[in-house]
Protein backbone atom coordinates (compact mmCIF):
# COMPACT_ATOMS: atom_id res chain seq x y z
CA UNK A 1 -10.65 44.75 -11.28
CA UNK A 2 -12.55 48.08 -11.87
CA UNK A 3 -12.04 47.58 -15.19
CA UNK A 4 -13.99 44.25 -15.77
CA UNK A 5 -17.74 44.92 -16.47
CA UNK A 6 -19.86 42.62 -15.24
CA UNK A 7 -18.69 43.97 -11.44
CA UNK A 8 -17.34 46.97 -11.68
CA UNK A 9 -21.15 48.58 -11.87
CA UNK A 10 -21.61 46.63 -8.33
CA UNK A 11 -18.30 48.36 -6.89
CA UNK A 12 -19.44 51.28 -7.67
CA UNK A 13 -21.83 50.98 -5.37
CA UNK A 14 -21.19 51.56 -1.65
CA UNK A 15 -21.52 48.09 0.60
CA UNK A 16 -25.04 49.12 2.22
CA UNK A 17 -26.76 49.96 -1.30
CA UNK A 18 -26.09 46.62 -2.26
CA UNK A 19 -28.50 43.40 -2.22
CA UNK A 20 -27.90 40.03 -1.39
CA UNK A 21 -27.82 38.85 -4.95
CA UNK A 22 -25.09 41.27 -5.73
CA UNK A 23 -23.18 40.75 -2.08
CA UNK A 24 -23.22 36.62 -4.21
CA UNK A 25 -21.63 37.99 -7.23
CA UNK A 26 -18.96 39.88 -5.65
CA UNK A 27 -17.61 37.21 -3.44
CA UNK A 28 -18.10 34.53 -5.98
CA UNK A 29 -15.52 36.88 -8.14
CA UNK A 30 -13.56 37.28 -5.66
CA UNK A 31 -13.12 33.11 -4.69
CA UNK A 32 -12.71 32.21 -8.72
CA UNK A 33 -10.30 35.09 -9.70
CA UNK A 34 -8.84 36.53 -6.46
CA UNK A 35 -8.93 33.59 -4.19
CA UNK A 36 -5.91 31.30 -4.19
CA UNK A 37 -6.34 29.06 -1.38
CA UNK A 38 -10.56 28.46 -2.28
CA UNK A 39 -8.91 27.91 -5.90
CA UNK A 40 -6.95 25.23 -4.65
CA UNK A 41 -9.69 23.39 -2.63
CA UNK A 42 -12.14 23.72 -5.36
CA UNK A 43 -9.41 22.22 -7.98
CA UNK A 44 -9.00 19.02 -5.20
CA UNK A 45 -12.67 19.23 -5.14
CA UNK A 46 -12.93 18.49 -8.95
CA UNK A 47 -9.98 15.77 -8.79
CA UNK A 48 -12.01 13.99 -5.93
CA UNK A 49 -14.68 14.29 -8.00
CA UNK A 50 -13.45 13.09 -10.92
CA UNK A 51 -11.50 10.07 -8.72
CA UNK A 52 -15.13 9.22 -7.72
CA UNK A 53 -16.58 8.67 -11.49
CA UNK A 54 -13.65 6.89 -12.42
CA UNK A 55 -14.08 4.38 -9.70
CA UNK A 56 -18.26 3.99 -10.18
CA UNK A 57 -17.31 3.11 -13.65
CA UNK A 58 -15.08 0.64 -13.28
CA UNK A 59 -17.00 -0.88 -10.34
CA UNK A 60 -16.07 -4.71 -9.97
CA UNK A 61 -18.93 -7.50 -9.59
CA UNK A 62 -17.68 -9.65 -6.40
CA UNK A 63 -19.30 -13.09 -5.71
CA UNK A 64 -20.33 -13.50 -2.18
CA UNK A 65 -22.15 -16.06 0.18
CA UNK A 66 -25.40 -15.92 1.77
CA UNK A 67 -28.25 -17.72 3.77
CA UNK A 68 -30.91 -18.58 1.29
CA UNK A 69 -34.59 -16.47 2.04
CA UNK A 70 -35.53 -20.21 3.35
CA UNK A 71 -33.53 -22.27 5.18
CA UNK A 72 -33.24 -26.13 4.15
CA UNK A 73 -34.39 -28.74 6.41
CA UNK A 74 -31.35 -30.46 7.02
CA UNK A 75 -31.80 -33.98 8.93
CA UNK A 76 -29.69 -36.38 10.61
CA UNK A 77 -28.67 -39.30 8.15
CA UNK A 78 -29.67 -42.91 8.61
CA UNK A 79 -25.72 -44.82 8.73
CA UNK A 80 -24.69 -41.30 7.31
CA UNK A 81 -26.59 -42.54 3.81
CA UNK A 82 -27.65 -39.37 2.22
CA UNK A 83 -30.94 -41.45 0.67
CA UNK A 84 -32.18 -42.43 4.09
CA UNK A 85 -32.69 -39.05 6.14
CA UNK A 86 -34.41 -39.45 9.32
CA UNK A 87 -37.11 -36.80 8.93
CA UNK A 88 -38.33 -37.25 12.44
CA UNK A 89 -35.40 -34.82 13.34
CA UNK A 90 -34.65 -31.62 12.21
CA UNK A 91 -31.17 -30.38 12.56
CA UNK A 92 -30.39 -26.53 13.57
CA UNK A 93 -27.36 -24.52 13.18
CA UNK A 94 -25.09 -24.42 16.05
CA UNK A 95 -22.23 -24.92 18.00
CA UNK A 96 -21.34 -28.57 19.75
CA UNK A 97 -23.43 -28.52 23.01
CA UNK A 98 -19.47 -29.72 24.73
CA UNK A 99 -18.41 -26.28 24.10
CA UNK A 100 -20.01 -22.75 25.35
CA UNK A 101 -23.32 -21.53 23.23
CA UNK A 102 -23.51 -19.20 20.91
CA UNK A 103 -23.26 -15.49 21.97
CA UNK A 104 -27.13 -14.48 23.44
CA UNK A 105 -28.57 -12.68 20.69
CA UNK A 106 -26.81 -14.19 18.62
CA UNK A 107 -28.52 -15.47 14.59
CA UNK A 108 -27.30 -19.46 13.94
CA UNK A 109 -26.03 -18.95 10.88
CA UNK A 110 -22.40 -17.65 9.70
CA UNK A 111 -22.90 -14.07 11.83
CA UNK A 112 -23.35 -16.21 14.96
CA UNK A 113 -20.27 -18.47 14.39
CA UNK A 114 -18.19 -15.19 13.40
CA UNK A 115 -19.35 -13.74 16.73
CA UNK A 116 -18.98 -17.08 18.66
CA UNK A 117 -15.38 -17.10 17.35
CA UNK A 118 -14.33 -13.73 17.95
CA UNK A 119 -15.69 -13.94 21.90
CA UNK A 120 -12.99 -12.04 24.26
CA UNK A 121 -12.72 -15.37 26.36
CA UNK A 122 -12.55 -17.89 23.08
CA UNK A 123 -9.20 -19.63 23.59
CA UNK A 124 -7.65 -19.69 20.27
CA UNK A 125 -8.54 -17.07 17.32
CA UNK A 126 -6.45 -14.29 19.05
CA UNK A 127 -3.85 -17.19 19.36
CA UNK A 128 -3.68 -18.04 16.17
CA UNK A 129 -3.61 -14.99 14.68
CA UNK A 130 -0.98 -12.84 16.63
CA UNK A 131 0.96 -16.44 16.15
CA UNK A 132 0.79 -16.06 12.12
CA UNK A 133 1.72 -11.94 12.70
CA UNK A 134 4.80 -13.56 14.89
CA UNK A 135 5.87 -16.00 12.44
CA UNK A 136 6.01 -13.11 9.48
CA UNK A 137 8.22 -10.91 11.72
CA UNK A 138 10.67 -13.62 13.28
CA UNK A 139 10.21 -16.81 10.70
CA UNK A 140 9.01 -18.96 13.19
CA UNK A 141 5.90 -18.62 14.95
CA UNK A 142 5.97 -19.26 19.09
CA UNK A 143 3.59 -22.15 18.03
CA UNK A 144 5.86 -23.80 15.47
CA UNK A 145 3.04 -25.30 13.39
CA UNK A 146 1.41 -21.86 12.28
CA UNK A 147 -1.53 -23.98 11.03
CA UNK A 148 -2.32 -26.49 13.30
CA UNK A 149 -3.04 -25.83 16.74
CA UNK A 150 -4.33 -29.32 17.30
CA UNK A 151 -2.88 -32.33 19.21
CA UNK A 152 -0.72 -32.80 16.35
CA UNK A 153 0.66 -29.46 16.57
CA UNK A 154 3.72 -28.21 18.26
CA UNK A 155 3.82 -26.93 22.06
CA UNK A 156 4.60 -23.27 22.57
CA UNK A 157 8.21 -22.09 22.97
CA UNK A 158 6.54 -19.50 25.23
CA UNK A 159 3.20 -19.88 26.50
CA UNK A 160 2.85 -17.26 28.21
CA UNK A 161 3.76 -14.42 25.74
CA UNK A 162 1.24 -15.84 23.29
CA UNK A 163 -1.32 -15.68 26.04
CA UNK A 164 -0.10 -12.39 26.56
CA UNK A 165 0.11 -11.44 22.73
CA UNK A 166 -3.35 -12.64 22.26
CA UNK A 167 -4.92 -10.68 25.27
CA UNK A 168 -3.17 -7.51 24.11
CA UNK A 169 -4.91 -8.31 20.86
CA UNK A 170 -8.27 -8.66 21.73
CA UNK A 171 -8.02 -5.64 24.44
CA UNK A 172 -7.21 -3.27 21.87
CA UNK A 173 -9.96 -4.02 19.48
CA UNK A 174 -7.99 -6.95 17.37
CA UNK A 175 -6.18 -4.28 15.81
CA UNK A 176 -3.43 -5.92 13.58
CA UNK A 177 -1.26 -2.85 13.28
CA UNK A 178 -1.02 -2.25 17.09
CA UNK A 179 0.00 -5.74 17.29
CA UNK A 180 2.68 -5.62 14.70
CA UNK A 181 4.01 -2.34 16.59
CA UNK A 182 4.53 -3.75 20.06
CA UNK A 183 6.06 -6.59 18.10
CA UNK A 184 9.03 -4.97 16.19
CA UNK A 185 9.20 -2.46 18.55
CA UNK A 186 9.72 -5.41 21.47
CA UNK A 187 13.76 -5.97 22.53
CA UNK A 188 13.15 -9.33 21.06
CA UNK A 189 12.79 -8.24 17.95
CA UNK A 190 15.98 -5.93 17.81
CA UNK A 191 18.36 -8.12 18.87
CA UNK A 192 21.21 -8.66 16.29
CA UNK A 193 21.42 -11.85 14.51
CA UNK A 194 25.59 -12.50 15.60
CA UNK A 195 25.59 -15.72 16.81
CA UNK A 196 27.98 -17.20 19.42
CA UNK A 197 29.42 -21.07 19.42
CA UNK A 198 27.95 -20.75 23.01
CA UNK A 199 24.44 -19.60 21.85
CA UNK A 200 24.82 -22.54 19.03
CA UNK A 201 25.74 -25.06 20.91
CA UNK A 202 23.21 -24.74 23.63
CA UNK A 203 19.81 -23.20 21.13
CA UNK A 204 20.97 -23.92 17.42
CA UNK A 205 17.11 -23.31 16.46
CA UNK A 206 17.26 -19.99 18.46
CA UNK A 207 14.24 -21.41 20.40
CA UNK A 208 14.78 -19.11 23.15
CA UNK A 209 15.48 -16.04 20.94
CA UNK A 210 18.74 -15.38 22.55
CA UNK A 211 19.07 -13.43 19.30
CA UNK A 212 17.62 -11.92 16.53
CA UNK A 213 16.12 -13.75 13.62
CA UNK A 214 17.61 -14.28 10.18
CA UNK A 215 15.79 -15.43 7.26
CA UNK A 216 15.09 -14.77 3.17
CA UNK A 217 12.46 -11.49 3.04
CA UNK A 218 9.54 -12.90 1.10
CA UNK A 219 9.27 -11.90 -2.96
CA UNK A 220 6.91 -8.92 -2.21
CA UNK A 221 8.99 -7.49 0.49
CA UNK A 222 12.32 -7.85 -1.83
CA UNK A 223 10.45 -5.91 -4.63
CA UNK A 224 8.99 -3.05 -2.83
CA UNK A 225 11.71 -2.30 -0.78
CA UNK A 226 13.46 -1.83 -4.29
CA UNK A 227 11.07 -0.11 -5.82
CA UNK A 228 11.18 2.66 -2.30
CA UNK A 229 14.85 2.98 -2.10
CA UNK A 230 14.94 4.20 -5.46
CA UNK A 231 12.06 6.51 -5.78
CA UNK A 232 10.02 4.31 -8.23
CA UNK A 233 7.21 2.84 -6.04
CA UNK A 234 3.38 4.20 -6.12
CA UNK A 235 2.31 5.19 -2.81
CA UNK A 236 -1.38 5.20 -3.90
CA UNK A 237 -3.64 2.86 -2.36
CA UNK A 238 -6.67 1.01 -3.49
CA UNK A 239 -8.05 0.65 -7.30
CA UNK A 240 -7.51 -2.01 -9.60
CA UNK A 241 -5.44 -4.41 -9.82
CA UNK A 242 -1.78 -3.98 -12.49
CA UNK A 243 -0.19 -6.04 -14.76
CA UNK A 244 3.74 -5.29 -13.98
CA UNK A 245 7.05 -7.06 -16.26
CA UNK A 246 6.28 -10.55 -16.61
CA UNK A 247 7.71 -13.12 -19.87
CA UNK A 248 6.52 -12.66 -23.32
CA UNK A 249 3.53 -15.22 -24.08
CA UNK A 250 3.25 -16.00 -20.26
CA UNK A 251 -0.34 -16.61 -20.95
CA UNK A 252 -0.46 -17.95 -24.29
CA UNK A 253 -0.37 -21.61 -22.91
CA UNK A 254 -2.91 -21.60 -20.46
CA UNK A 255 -5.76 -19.63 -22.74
CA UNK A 256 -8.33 -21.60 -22.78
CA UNK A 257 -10.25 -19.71 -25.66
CA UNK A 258 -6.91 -19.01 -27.33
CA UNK A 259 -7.39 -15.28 -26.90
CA UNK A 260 -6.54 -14.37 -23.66
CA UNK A 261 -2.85 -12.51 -23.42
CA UNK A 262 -1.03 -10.58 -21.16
CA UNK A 263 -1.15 -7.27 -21.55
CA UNK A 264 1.90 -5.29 -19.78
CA UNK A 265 0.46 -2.20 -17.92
CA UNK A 266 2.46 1.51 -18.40
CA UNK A 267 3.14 4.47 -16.45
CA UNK A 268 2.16 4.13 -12.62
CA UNK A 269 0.82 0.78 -13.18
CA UNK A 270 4.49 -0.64 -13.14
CA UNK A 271 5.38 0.75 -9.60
CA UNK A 272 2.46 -0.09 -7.55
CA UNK A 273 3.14 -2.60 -4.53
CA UNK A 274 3.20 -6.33 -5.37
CA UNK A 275 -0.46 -6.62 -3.48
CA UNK A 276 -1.59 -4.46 -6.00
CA UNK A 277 -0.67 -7.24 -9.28
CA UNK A 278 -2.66 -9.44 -11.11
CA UNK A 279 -2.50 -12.82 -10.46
CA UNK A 280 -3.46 -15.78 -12.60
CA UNK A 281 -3.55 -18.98 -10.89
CA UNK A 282 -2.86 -20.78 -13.97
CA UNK A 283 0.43 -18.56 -15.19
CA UNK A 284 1.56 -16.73 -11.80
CA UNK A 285 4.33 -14.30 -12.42
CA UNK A 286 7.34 -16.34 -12.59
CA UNK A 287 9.16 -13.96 -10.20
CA UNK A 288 6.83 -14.09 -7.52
CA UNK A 289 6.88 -17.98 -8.05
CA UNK A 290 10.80 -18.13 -7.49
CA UNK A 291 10.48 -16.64 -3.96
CA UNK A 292 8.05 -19.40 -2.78
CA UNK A 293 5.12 -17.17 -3.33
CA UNK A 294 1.99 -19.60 -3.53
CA UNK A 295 -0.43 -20.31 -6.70
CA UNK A 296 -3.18 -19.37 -4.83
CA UNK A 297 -5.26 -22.50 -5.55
CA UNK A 298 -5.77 -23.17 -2.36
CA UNK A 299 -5.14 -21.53 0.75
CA UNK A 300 -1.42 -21.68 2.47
CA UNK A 301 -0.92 -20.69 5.84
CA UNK A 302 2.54 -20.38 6.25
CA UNK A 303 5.20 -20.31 2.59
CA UNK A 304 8.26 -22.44 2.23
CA UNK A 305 11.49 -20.70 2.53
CA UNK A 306 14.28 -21.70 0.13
CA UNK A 307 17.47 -19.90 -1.89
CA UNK A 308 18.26 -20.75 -4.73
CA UNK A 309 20.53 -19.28 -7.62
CA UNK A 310 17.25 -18.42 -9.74
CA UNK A 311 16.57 -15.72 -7.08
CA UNK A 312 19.81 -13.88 -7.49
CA UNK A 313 19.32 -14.25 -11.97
CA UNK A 314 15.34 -12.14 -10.87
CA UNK A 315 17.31 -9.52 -8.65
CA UNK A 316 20.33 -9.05 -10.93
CA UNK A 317 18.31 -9.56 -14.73
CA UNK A 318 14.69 -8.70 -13.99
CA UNK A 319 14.05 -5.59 -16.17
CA UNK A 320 11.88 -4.33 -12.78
CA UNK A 321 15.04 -4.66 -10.95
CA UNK A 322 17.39 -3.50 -13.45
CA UNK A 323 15.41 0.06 -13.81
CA UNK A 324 15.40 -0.37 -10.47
CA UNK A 325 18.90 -0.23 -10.23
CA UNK A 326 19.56 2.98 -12.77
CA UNK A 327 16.83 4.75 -11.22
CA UNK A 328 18.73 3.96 -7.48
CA UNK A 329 21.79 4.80 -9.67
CA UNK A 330 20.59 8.53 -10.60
CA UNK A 331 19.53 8.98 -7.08
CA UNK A 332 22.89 8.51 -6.08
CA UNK A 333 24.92 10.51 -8.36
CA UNK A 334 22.69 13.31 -7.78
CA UNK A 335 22.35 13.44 -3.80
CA UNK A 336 24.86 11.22 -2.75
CA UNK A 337 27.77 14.07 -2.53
CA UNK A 338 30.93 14.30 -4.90
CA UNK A 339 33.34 11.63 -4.67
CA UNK A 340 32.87 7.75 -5.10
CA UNK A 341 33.48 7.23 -1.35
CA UNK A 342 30.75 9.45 -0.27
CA UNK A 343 28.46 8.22 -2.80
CA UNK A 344 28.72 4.50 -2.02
CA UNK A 345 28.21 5.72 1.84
CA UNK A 346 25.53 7.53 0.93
CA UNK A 347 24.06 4.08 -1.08
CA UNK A 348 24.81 1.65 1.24
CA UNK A 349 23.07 3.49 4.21
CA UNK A 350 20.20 4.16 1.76
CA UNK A 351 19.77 0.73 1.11
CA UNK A 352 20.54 -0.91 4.25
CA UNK A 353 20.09 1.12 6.93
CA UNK A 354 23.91 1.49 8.27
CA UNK A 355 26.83 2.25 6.97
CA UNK A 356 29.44 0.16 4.92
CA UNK A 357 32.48 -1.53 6.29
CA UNK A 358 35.82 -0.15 5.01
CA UNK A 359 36.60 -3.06 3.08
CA UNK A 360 32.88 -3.31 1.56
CA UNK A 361 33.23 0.42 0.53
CA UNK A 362 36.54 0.05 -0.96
CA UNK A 363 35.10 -2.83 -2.99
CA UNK A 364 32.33 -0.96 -3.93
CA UNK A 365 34.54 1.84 -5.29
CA UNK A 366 37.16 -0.41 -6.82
CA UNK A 367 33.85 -2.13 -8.88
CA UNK A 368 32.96 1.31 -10.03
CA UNK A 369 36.33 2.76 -11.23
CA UNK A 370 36.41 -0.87 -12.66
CA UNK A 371 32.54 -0.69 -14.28
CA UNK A 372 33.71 3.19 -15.83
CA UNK A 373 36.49 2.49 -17.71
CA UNK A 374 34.80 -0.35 -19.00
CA UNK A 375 32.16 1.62 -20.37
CA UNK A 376 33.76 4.55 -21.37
CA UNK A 377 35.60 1.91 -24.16
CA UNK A 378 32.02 0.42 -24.48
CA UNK A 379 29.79 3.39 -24.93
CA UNK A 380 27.09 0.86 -26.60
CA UNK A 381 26.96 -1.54 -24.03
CA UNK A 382 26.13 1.50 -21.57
CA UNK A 383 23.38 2.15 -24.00
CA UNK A 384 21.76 -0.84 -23.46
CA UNK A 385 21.87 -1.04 -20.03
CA UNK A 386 20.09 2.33 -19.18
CA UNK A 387 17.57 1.54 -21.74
CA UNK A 388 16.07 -1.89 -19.97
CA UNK A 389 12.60 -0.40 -18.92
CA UNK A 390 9.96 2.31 -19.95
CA UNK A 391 11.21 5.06 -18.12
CA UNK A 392 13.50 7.26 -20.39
CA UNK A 393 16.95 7.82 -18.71
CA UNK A 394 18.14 11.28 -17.02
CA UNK A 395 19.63 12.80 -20.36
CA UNK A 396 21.66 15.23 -18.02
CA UNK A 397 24.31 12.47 -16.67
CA UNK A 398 26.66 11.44 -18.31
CA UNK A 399 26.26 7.93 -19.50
CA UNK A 400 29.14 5.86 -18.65
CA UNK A 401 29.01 7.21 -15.32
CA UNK A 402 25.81 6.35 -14.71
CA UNK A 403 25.74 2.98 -15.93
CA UNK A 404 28.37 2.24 -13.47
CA UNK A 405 27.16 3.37 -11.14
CA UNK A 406 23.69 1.24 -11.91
CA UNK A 407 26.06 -1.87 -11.73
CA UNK A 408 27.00 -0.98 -7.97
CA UNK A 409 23.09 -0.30 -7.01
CA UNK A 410 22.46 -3.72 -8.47
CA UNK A 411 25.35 -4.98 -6.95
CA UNK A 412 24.01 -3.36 -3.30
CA UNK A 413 20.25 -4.54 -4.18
CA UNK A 414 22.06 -8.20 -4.13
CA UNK A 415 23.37 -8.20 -0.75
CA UNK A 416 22.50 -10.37 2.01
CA UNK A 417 21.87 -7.20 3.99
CA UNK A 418 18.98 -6.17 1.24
CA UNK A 419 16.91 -9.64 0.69
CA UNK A 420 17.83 -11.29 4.16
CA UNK A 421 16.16 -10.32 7.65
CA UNK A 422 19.19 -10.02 10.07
């Protein structure tokens, strides 16, 4: 340090002969050369930074609604005709004089409504909305008609946990992620989903929730949890939307001006969470589309559930879910322990959450021993399996081993214990 010019006349000097201006150029040294941990901060600093521009650049134009500066006389209708207004009556925003006024204070215009609706003593928005969270979790809401609340709609299975739900809701600031806690954290929601001939014969529809629920995991949920077990998914959040694998030409149809294609996205842009892709309404992503998800052409409260053998051709052939699957694969071979046994344990609790039966784990290993000698006589075939997808295969495993053991993950990502809620 003594040796670099520009300060070493400065340390020279003793700490009371020297001025402020000098005092600055010492300890500005000292943070850009000497410094590690203000190095660090100031390198986040310039990543933030940079984050920032990125993000001002690409800023996206959305269309909203608002009041106009002047309000439209709007008057009541002679026989509803909309030539015949009768202009001796002016009619103002409000609420049905049967039901309570507006909130005092309150503008009569879409703030008013939004804070006449979300009133802690309005009957039904809490209702309905801890009703749709319930539904998500245990595939039936407590209202069965998760859209319509109405005198067409079904009577609660339990009344008085939705009233209780709801209250809980509102008390806590209609905070959805509280609500979702004291939901799957509830006994309710634990219960395993073995069924008796009792339980069947007396609550086949498992009104009473005698037991846990068990029902197809929606197309999102199936591809994340994929994407997590095996190390691929993006935890970023926010930014623009991605364009993940999706059909040649999926576009090409629907163009309008003949020029519009899809354009894959690379890199990160493949592992983001589903809420992150782009969706056309015109060409949704076909594997999306095959787990009920809606076109989005209108809004749909609650999806259709249904299982078909097209779902298990997207788990097992998708190339998402088949670099899924090698990805899961080199994951296992390299922390799942030595032998086959421990590293199918070591999958199956990865995956699921417990730990294989002794007849599913001495499947599992027979189907491996089974998949390696089959592709240590077909070397090229294991080629072409760990190639599906842009990620470039671990070079450093050997590859009939490891395209085995890609056929087990896949064969683990297919179970009922991986796409089903039970």
């Amino acid at each position: 340090m003594a040796g670099n010019k520009p300060i070493a006349p400065l340390l020279a000097l003793s700490h009371d002969k020297r001025n402020a201006k000098q005092k600055a150029t010492l300890l500005n040294h000292f943070l850009n050369n000497i410094d590690k941990t203000y190095q660090q901060i100031a390198a986040d600093k310039r990543n933030a930074e940079k984050q920032v521009a990125e993000a001002n650049k690409n800023k996206v134009t959305s269309m909203i609604m608002g009041d106009m500066g002047k309000v439209r006389a709007t008057y009541l209708l002679e026989r509803g005709h909309y030539e015949h207004p009768r202009k001796d009556e002016v009619i103002k925003p409000g609420v049905p004089a049967f039901l309570p006024p507006l909130p005092k204070g309150a503008p009569p215009n879409r703030l008013g409504l939004a804070l006449w609706l979300t009133r802690s003593d309005h009957p039904l928005p809490a209702r309905v909305a801890v009703n749709r969270y319930w539904s998500l979790l245990f595939g039936s809401g407590i209202v069965k008609t998760v859209s319509d609340f109405g005198t067409q709609g079904e009577w609660p299975s339990h009344p008085a946990l939705l009233d209780w739900l709801a209250v809980d809701f509102v008390k806590h600031g209609w905070n959805i992620k509280h609500s979702i806690k004291q939901m799957v954290m509830s006994a309710t929601y634990q219960q395993t989903s073995r069924v008796t001939a009792k339980l069947i014969a007396l609550d086949p529809n498992n009104i009473l929730l005698a037991r846990g629920p068990r029902f197809r995991l929606q197309g999102e949920f199936i591809r994340d949890n994929a994407l997590a077990v095996s190390g691929l998914l993006v935890n970023k959040v926010g930014g623009p939307s991605v364009k993940p694998y999706q059909p040649p030409g999926l576009w090409n149809e629907v163009s309008l001006s003949g020029n519009v294609r899809f354009k894959q996205d690379s890199g990160d842009g493949l592992f983001r969470r589903s809420m992150y892709t782009y969706w056309k309404r015109s060409a949704p992503a076909p594997s999306r589309t095959i787990f009920d998800a809606p076109t989005r052409e209108k809004c749909m409260v609650e999806r259709p559930r249904t299982n078909t053998p097209l779902q298990a051709l997207v788990t097992l052939n998708d190339p998402q879910f088949l670099e899924v699957a090698r990805h899961l694969a080199k994951r296992i071979m390299k922390d799942g322990g030595k032998t086959p046994r421990e590293r199918v344990e070591y999958a199956y609790r990865l995956v699921t959450a417990r730990m294989p039966k002794p007849l599913v784990a001495q499947i599992l290993v027979g189907a491996f021993n089974e998949e390696l000698e089959n592709y240590k006589r077909n070397t090229e075939a294991a080629g072409k399996l760990l190639s599906v997808g842009t990620t470039k295969r671990d070079e450093s495993l050997n590859a009939s081993e490891h395209a085995a053991w890609t056929i087990v993950a896949s064969m683990i990502l297919n179970l009922d214990e991986v796409i089903t809620r039970l």
